[in-house]
C-alpha atoms as a PDB file:
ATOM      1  CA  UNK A   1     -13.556 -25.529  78.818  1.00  0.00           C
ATOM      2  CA  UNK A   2     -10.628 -25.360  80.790  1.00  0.00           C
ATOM      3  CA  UNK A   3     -11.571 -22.688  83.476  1.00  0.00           C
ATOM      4  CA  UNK A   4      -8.453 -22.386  85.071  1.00  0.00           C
ATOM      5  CA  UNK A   5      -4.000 -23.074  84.287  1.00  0.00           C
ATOM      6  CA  UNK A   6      -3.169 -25.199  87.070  1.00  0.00           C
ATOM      7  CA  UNK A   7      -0.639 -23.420  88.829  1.00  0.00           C
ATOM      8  CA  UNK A   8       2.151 -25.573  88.588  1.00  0.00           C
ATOM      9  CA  UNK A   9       1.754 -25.758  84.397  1.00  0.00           C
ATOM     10  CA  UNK A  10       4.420 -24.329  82.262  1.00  0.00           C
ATOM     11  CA  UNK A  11       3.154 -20.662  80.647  1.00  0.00           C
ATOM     12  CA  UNK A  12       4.881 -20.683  76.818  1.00  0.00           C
ATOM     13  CA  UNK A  13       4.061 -16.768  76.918  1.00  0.00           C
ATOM     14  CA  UNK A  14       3.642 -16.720  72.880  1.00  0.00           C
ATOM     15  CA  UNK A  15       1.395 -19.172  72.056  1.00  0.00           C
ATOM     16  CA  UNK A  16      -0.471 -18.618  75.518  1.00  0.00           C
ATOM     17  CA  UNK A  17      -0.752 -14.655  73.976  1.00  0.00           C
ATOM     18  CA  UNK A  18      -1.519 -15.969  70.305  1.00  0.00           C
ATOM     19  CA  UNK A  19      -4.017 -19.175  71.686  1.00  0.00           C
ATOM     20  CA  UNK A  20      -2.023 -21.511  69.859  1.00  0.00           C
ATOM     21  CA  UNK A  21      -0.925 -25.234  70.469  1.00  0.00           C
ATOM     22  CA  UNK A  22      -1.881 -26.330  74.330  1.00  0.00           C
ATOM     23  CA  UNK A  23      -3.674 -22.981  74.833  1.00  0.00           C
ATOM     24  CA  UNK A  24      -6.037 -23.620  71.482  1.00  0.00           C
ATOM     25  CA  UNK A  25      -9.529 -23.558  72.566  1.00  0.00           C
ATOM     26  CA  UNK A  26      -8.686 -21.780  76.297  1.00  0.00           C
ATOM     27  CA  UNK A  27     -10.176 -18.679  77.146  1.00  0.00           C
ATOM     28  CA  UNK A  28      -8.199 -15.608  76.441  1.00  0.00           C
ATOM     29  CA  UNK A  29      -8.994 -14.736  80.381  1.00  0.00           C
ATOM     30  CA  UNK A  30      -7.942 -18.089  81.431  1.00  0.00           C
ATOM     31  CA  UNK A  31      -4.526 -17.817  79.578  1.00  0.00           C
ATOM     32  CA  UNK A  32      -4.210 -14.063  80.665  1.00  0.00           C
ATOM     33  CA  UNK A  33      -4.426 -15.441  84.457  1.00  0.00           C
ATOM     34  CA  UNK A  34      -1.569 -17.691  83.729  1.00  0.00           C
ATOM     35  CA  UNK A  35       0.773 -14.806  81.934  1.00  0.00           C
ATOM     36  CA  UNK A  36      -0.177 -12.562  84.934  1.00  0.00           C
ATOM     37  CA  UNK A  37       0.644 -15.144  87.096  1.00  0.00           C
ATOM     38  CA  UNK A  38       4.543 -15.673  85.419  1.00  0.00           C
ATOM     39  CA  UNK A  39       4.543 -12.111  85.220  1.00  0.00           C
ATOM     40  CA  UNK A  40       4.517 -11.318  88.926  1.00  0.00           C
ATOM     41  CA  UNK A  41       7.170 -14.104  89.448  1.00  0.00           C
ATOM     42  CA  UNK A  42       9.285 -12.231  86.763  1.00  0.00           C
ATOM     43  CA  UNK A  43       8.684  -9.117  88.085  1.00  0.00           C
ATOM     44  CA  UNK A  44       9.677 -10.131  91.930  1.00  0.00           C
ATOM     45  CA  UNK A  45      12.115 -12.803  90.974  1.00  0.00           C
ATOM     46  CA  UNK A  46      15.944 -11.657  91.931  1.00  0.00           C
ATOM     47  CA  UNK A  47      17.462 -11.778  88.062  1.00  0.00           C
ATOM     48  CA  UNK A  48      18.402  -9.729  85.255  1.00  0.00           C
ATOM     49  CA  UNK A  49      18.766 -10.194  81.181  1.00  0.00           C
ATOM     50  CA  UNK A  50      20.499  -9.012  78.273  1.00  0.00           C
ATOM     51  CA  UNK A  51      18.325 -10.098  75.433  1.00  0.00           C
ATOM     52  CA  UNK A  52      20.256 -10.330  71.754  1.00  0.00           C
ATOM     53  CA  UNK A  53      17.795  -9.195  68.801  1.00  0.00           C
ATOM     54  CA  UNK A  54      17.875  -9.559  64.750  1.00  0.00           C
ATOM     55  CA  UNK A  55      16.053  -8.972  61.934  1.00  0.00           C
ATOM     56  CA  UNK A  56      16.995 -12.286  60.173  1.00  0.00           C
ATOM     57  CA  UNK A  57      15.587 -10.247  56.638  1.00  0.00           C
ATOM     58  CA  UNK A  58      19.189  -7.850  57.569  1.00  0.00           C
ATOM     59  CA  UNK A  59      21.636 -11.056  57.328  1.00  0.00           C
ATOM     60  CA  UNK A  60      21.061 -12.574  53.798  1.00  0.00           C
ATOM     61  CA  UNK A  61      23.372 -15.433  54.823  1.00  0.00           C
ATOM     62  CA  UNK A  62      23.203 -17.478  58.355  1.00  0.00           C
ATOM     63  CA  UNK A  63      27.246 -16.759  59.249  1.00  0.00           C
ATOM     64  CA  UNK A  64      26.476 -13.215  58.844  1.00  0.00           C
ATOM     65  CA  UNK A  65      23.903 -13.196  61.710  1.00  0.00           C
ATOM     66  CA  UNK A  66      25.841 -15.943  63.928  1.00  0.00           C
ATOM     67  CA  UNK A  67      29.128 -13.898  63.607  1.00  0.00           C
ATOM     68  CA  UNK A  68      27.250 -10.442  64.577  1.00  0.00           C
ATOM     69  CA  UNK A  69      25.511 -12.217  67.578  1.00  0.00           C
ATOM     70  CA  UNK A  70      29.073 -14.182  68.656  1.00  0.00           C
ATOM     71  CA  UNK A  71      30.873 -10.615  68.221  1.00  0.00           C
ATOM     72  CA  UNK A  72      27.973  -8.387  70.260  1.00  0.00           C
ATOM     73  CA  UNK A  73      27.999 -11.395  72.973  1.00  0.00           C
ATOM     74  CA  UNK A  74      31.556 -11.184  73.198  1.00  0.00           C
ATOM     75  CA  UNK A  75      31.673  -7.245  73.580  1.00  0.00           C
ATOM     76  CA  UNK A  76      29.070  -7.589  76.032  1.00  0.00           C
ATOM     77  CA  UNK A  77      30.718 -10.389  78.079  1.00  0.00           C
ATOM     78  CA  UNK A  78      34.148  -8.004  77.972  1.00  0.00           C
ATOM     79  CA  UNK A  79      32.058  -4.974  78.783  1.00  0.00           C
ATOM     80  CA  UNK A  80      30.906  -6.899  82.187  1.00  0.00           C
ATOM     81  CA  UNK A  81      33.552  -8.785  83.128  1.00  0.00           C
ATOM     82  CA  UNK A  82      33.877  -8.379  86.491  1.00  0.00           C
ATOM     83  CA  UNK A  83      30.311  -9.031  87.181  1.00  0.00           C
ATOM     84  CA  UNK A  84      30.497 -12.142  85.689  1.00  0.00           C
ATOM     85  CA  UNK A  85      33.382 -13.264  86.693  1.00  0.00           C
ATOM     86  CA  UNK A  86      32.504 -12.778  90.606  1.00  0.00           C
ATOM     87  CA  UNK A  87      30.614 -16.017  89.754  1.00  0.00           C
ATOM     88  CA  UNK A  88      32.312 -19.094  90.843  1.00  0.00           C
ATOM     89  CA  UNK A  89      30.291 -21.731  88.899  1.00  0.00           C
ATOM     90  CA  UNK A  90      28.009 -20.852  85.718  1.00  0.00           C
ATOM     91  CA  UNK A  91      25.886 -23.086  84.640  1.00  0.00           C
ATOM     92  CA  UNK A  92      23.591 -22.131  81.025  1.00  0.00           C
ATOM     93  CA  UNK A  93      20.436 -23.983  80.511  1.00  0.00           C
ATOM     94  CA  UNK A  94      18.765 -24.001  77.071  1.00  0.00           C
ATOM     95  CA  UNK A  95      16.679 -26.072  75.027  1.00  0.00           C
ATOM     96  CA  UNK A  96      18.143 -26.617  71.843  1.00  0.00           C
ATOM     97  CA  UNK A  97      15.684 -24.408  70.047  1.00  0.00           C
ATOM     98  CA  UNK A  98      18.751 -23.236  67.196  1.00  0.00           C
ATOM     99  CA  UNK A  99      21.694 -24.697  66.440  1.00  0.00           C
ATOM    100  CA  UNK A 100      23.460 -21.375  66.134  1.00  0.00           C
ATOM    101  CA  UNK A 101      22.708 -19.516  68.744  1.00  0.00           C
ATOM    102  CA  UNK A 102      23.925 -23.138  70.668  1.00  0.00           C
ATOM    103  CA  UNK A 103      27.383 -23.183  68.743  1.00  0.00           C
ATOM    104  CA  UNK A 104      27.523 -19.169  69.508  1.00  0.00           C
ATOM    105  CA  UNK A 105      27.077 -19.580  73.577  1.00  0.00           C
ATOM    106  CA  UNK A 106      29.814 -22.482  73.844  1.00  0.00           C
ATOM    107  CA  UNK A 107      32.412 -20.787  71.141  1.00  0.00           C
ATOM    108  CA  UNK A 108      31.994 -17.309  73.770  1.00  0.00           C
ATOM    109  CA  UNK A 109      30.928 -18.815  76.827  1.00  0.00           C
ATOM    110  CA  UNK A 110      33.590 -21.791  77.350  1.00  0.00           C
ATOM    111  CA  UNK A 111      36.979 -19.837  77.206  1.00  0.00           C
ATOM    112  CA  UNK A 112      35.193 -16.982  79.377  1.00  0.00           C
ATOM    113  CA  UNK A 113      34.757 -19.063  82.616  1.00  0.00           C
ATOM    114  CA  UNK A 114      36.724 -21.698  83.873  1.00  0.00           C
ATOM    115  CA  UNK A 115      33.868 -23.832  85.789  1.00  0.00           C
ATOM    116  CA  UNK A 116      30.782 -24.130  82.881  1.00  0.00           C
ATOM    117  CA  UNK A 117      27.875 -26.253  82.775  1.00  0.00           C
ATOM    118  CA  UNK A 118      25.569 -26.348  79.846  1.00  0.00           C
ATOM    119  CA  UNK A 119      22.875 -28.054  80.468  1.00  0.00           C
ATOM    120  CA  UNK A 120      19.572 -29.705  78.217  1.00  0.00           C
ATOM    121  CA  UNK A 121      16.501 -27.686  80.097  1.00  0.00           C
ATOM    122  CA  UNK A 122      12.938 -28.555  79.705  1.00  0.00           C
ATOM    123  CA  UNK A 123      10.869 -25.208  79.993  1.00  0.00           C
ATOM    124  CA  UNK A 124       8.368 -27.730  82.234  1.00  0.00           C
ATOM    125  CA  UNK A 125      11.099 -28.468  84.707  1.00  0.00           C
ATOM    126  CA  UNK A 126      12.478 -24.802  85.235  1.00  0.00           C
ATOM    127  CA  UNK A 127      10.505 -21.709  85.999  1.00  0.00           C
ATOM    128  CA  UNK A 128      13.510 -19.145  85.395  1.00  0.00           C
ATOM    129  CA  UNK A 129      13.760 -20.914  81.688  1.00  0.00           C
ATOM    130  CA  UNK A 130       9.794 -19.802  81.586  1.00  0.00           C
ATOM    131  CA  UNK A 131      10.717 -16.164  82.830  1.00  0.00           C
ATOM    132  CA  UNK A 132      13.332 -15.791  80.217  1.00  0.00           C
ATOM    133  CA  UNK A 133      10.603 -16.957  77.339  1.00  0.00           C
ATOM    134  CA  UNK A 134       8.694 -14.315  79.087  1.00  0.00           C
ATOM    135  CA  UNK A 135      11.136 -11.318  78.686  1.00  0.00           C
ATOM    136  CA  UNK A 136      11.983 -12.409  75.071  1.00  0.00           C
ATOM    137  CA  UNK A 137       8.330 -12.719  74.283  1.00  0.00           C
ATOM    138  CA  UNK A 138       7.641  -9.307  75.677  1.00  0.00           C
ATOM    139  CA  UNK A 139      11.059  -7.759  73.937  1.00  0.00           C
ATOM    140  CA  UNK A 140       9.577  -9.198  70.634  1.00  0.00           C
ATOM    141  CA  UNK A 141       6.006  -7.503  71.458  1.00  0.00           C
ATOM    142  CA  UNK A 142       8.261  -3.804  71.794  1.00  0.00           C
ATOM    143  CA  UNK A 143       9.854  -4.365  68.470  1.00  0.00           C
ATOM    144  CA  UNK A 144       6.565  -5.119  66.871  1.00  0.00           C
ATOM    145  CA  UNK A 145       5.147  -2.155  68.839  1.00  0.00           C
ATOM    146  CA  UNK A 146       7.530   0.313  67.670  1.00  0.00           C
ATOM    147  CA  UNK A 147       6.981  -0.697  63.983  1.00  0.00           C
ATOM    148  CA  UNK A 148       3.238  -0.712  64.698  1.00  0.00           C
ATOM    149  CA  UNK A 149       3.233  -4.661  63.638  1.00  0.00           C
ATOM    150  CA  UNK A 150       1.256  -5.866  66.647  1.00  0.00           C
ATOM    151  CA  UNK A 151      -0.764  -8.764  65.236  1.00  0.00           C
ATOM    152  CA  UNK A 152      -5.164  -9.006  66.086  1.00  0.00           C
ATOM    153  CA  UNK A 153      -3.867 -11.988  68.671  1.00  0.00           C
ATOM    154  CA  UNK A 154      -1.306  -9.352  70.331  1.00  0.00           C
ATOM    155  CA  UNK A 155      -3.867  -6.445  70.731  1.00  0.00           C
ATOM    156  CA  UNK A 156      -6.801  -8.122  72.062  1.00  0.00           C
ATOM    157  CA  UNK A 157      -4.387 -10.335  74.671  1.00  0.00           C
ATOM    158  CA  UNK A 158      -2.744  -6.991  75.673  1.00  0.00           C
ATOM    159  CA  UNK A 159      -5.711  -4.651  75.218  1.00  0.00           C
ATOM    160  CA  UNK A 160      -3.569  -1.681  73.405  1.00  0.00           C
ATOM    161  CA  UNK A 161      -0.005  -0.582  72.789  1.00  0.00           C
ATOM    162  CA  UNK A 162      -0.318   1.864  75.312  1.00  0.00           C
ATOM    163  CA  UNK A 163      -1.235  -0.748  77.711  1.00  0.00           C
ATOM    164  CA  UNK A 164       1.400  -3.032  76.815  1.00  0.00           C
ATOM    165  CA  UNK A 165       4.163  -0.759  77.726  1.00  0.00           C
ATOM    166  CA  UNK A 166       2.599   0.642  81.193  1.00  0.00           C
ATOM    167  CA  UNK A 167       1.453  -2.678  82.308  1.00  0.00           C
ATOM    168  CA  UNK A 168       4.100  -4.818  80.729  1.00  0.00           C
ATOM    169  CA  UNK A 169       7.512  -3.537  79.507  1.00  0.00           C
ATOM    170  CA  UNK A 170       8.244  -0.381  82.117  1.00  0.00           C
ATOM    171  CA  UNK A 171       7.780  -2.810  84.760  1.00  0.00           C
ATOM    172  CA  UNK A 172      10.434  -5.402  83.587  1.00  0.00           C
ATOM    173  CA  UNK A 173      12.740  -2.713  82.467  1.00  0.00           C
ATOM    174  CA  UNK A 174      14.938  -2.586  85.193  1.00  0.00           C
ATOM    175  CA  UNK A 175      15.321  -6.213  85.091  1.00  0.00           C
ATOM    176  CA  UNK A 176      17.381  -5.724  81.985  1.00  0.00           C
ATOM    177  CA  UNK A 177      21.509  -5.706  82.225  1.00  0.00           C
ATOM    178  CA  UNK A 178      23.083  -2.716  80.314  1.00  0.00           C
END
């Protein structure tokens, strides 16, 4: 049994919750150590989020849900302009995961800002691309909260609802761009 994450290993924060894939057969106290772990670096780390959520079930079709994301991204960048634009070089890192929400960051992103880099990004290679798993993992956990869908996995990782938002989500709140 694997006693302890090293501490340069990537944390996947859903599967590491859920025990699933690389963290099948760990200890739920060994896993929790490595979650904790990202989550101090997330909570001390100097960055902030906007985090973009669906209920695929609401868009029967796929351009329904890729035009509502490219329009609420695009009111969003608009709505923050200057912040973003006091930037003199972005560069977005993702992984490929969907091919929408890909096509949807270069048809918004690329005519916003004149210097862009999009780059491939290996969750292993970039702790910052773990963080952000992190805060959509936990933004996922408040949905399922609020609809009391929590899952077994979720509760006995987190210990309650109650405990997920004090311990969890009010801390990372302020972390999150309006």
């Amino acid at each position: 049994m694997l006693e302890e994450l090293p501490s340069d290993q990537e944390i996947h924060t859903g599967p590491a919750i859920r025990g699933e894939d690389e963290y099948r057969g760990v200890p739920v106290e060994t896993r929790k150590r490595g979650f904790d772990r990202l989550f101090a670096f997330a909570r001390e780390v100097p960055v902030t989020h906007k985090i973009f959520s669906y209920r695929k079930r609401e868009y029967p079709e796929r351009a329904e849900l890729k035009a509502a994301f490219s329009q609420a991204l695009g009111h969003f960048m608009r709505d923050n302009a200057a912040y973003f634009l006091s930037f003199d070089k972005v560069t977005v890192y993702y992984d490929n995961g969907q091919a929408d929400v890909t096509d949807v960051l270069t048809a918004v992103l690329k005519p916003f800002f004149f210097d862009i880099d999009f780059r491939l990004a290996a969750p292993s290679r970039y702790r910052l691309f773990q963080v952000a798993d992190l805060h959509c993992t936990l933004e996922l956990l408040r949905l399922k909260s609020e609809e009391n869908r929590l899952s077994r996995s979720d509760m006995y990782f987190l210990g309650s609802r109650r405990r997920l938002q004090k311990n969890y989500l009010t801390k990372l709140d302020h972390k999150q761009l309006s």
